[in-house]
Structures are given as structure tokens and as C-alpha cells.
C-alpha atoms as a PDB file:
ATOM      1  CA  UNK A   1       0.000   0.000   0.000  1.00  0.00           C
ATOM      2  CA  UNK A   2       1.271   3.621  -0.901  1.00  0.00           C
ATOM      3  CA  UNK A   3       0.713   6.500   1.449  1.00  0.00           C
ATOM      4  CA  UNK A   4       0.265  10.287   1.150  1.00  0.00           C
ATOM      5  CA  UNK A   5      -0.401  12.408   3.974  1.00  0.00           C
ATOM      6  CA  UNK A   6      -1.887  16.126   3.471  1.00  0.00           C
ATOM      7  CA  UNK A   7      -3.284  19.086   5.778  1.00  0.00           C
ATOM      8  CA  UNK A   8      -0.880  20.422   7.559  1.00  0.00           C
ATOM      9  CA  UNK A   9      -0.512  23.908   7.412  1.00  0.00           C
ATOM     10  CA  UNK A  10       0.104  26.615   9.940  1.00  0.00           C
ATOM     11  CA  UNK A  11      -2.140  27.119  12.674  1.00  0.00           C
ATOM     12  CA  UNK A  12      -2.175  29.859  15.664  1.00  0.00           C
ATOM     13  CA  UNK A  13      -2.247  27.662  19.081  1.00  0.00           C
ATOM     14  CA  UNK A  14      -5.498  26.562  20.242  1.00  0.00           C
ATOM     15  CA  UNK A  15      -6.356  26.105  16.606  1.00  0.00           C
ATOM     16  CA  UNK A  16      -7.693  22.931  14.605  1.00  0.00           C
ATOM     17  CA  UNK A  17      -6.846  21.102  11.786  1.00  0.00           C
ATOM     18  CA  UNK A  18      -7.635  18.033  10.181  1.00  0.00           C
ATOM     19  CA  UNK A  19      -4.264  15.532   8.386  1.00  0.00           C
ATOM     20  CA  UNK A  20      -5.327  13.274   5.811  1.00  0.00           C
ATOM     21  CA  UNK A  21      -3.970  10.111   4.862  1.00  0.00           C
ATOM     22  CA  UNK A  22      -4.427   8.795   1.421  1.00  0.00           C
ATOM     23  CA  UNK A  23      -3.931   5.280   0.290  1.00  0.00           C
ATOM     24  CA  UNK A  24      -3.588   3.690  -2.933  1.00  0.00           C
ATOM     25  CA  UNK A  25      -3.467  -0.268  -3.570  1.00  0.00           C
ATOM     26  CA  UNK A  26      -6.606  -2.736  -2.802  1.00  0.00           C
ATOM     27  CA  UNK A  27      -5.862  -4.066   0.112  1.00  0.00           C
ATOM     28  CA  UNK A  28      -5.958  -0.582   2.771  1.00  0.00           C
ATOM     29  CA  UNK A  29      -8.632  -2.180   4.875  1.00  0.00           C
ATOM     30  CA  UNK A  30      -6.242  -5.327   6.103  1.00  0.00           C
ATOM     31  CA  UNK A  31      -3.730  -2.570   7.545  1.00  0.00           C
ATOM     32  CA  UNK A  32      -4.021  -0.924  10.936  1.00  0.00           C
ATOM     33  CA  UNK A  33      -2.970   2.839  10.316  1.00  0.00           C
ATOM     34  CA  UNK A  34      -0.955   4.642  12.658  1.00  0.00           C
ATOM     35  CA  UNK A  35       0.473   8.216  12.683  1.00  0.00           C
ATOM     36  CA  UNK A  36       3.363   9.449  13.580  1.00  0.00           C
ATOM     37  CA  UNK A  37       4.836  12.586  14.528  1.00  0.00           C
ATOM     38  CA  UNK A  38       8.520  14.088  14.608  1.00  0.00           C
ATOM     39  CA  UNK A  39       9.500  17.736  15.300  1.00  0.00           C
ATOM     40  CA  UNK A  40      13.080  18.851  14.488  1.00  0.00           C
ATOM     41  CA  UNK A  41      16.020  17.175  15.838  1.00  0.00           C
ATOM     42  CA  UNK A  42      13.931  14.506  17.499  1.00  0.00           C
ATOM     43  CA  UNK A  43      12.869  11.080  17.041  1.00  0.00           C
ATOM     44  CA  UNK A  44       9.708   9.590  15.381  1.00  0.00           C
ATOM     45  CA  UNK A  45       7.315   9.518  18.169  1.00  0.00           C
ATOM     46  CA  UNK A  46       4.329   7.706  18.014  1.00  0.00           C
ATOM     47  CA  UNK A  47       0.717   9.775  18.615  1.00  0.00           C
ATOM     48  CA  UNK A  48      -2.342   7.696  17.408  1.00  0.00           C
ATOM     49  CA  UNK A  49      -3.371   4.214  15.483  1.00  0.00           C
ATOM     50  CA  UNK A  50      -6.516   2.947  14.448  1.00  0.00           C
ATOM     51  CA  UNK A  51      -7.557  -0.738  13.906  1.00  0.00           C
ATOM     52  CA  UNK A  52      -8.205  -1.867  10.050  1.00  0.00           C
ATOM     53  CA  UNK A  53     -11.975  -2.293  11.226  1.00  0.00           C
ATOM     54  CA  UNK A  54     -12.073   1.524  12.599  1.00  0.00           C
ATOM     55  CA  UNK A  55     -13.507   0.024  15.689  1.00  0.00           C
ATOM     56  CA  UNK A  56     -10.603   0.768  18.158  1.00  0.00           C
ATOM     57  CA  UNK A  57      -8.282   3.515  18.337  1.00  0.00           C
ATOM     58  CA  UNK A  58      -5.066   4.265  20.681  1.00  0.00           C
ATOM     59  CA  UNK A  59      -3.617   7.345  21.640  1.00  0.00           C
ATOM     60  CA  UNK A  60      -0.586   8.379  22.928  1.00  0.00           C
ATOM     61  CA  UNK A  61      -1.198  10.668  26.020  1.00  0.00           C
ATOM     62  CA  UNK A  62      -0.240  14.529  25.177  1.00  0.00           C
ATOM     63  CA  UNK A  63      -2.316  13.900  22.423  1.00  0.00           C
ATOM     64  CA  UNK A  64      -5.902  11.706  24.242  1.00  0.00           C
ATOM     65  CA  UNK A  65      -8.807  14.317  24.401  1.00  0.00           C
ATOM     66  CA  UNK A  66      -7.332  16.901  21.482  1.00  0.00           C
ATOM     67  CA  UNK A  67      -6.831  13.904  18.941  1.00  0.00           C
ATOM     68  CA  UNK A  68      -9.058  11.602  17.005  1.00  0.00           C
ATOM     69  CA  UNK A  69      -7.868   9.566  14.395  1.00  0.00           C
ATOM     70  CA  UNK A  70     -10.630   8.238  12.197  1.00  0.00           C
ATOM     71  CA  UNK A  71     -10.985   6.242   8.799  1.00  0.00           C
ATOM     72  CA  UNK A  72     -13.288   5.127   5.759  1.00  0.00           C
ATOM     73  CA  UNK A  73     -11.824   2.110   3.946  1.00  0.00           C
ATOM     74  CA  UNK A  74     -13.918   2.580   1.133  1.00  0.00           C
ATOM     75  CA  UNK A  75     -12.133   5.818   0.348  1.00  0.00           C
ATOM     76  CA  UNK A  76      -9.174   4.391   1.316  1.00  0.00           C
ATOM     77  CA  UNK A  77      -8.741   7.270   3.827  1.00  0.00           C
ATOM     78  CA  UNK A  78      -7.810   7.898   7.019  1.00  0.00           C
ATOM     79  CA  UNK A  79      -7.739  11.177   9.334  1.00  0.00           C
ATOM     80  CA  UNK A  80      -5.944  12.673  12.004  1.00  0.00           C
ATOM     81  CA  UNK A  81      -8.383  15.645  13.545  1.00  0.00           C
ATOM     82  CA  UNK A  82      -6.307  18.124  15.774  1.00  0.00           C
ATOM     83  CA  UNK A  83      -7.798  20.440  18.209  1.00  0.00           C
ATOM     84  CA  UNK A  84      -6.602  22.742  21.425  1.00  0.00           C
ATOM     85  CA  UNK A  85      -3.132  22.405  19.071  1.00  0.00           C
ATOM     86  CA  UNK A  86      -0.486  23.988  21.238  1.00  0.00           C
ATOM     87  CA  UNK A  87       3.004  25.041  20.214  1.00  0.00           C
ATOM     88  CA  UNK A  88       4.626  21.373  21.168  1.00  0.00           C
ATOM     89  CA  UNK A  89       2.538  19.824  18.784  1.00  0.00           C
ATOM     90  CA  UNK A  90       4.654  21.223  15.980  1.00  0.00           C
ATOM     91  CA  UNK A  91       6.186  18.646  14.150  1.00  0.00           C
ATOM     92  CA  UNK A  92       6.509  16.287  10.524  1.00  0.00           C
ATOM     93  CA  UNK A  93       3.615  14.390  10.855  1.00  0.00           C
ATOM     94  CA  UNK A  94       3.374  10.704   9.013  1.00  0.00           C
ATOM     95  CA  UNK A  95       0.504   8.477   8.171  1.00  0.00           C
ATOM     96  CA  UNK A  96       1.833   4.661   8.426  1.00  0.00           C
ATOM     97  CA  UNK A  97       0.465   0.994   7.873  1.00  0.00           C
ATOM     98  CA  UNK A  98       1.576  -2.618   8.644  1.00  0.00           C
ATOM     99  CA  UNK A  99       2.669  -2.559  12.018  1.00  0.00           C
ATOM    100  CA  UNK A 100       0.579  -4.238  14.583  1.00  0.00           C
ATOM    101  CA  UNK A 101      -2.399  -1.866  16.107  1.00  0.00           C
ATOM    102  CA  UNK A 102      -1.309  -1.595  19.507  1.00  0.00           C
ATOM    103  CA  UNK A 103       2.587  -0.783  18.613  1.00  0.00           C
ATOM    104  CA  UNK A 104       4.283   2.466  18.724  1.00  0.00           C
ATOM    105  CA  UNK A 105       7.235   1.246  17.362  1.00  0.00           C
ATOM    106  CA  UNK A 106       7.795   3.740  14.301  1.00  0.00           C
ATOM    107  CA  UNK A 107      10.119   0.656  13.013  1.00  0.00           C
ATOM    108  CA  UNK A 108       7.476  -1.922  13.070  1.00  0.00           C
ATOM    109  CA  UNK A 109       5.253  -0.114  10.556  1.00  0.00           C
ATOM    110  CA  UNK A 110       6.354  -0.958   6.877  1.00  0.00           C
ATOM    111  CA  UNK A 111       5.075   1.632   5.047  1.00  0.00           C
ATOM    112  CA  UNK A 112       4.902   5.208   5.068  1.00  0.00           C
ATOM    113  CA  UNK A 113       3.789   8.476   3.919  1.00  0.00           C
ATOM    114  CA  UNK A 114       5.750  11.331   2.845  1.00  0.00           C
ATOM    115  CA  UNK A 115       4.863  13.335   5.840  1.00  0.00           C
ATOM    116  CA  UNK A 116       3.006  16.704   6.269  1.00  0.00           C
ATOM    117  CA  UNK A 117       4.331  19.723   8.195  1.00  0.00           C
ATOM    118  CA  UNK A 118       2.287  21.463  10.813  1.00  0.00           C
ATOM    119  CA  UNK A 119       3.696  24.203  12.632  1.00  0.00           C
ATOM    120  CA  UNK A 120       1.569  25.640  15.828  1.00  0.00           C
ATOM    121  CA  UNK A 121       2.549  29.053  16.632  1.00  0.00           C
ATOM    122  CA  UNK A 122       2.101  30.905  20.105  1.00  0.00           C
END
């Protein structure tokens, strides 16, 4: 499965925005999607995933209560909606598929988008 993530932009803090995660190939409903985030000079850090049946999500915790990661397999999309964004936030962030749903292991996850820069200012 190929990846593209889209929507980032630059946003005053407080502000929302929605990512989006587009997938091409036939097969996006047997992957778990996760994304990723990674701000400059840091690692990869993992902030949400969703299971392939969109019935259970995971969240890392900065991110539980602002966050909601969402999908529809028959667009072969999935979503990362942002809100009460706060200047830590800013970061790369990447949509990825094929690790296990409950990982945050950013090298357990075998494909990736091309990531989407969102900058929160203060």
C-alpha cells in the first residue's frame, strides 16, 4: 500500500486542523494505520493508530482528548483531527500501515507516507 499524507498547514495555538492520509493499492482495509509525529532534531514519536476495522483507536497521552484519528476504507482514507493544538505539537507528521495496532514502534510499521508539516505558533 502507498501513502500520502496532506493538511498540515500553519495554525495559531489553540487552533484545529484536520491531516489526511491517502492510500492507494486494494488491500488498505487489512492494515491498521498509525500516525506518527517528529519535530526537528527529534525522534519519530508515536501519537495515534486505528484498527483496520475503525472500531478501536489508541492514543498516545499529550495527544488523548485533542486527537481523534478516524478512517473510511472505502475511500481508502484515514484522518488525524487536531484540536486545542499547542506550540509542542509542531512537528513532521506521518501516516503509516503494517505494524501491529497496539505498537508504537515507528520501526514496526512498513510503510509510510511522505509526511506533512504542521507548525503551531504561540
Amino acid at each position: 500500500v502507498q501513502l500520502q499524507a496532506s493538511g498540515g498547514g500553519l495554525v495559531q495555538s489553540g487552533g484545529s486542523l484536520r491531516l489526511s492520509c491517502a492510500a492507494s493499492g486494494r488491500t488498505f482495509n487489512a492494515y491498521d494505520v498509525a500516525w506518527f509525529r517528529q519535530a526537528p532534531g527529534k525522534e519519530r514519536n508515536f501519537v495515534a493508530t486505528i484498527r483496520r476495522d475503525g472500531l478501536s483507536t489508541y492514543y498516545e497521552d499529550s495527544v488523548k482528548g485533542r486527537f481523534t484519528i478516524s478512517r473510511d476504507n472505502a475511500k481508502k482514507m484515514a484522518y488525524l483531527q487536531m484540536s486545542s493544538l499547542k506550540p509542542e505539537d509542531t512537528a513532521v507528521y506521518y501516516c503509516a500501515a503494517g505494524g501491529n495496532f497496539l505498537t508504537k514502534v515507528a520501526e514496526e510499521y512498513n510503510y509510510w507516507g511522505q509526511g506533512t508539516l504542521v507548525t503551531v505558533s504561540s
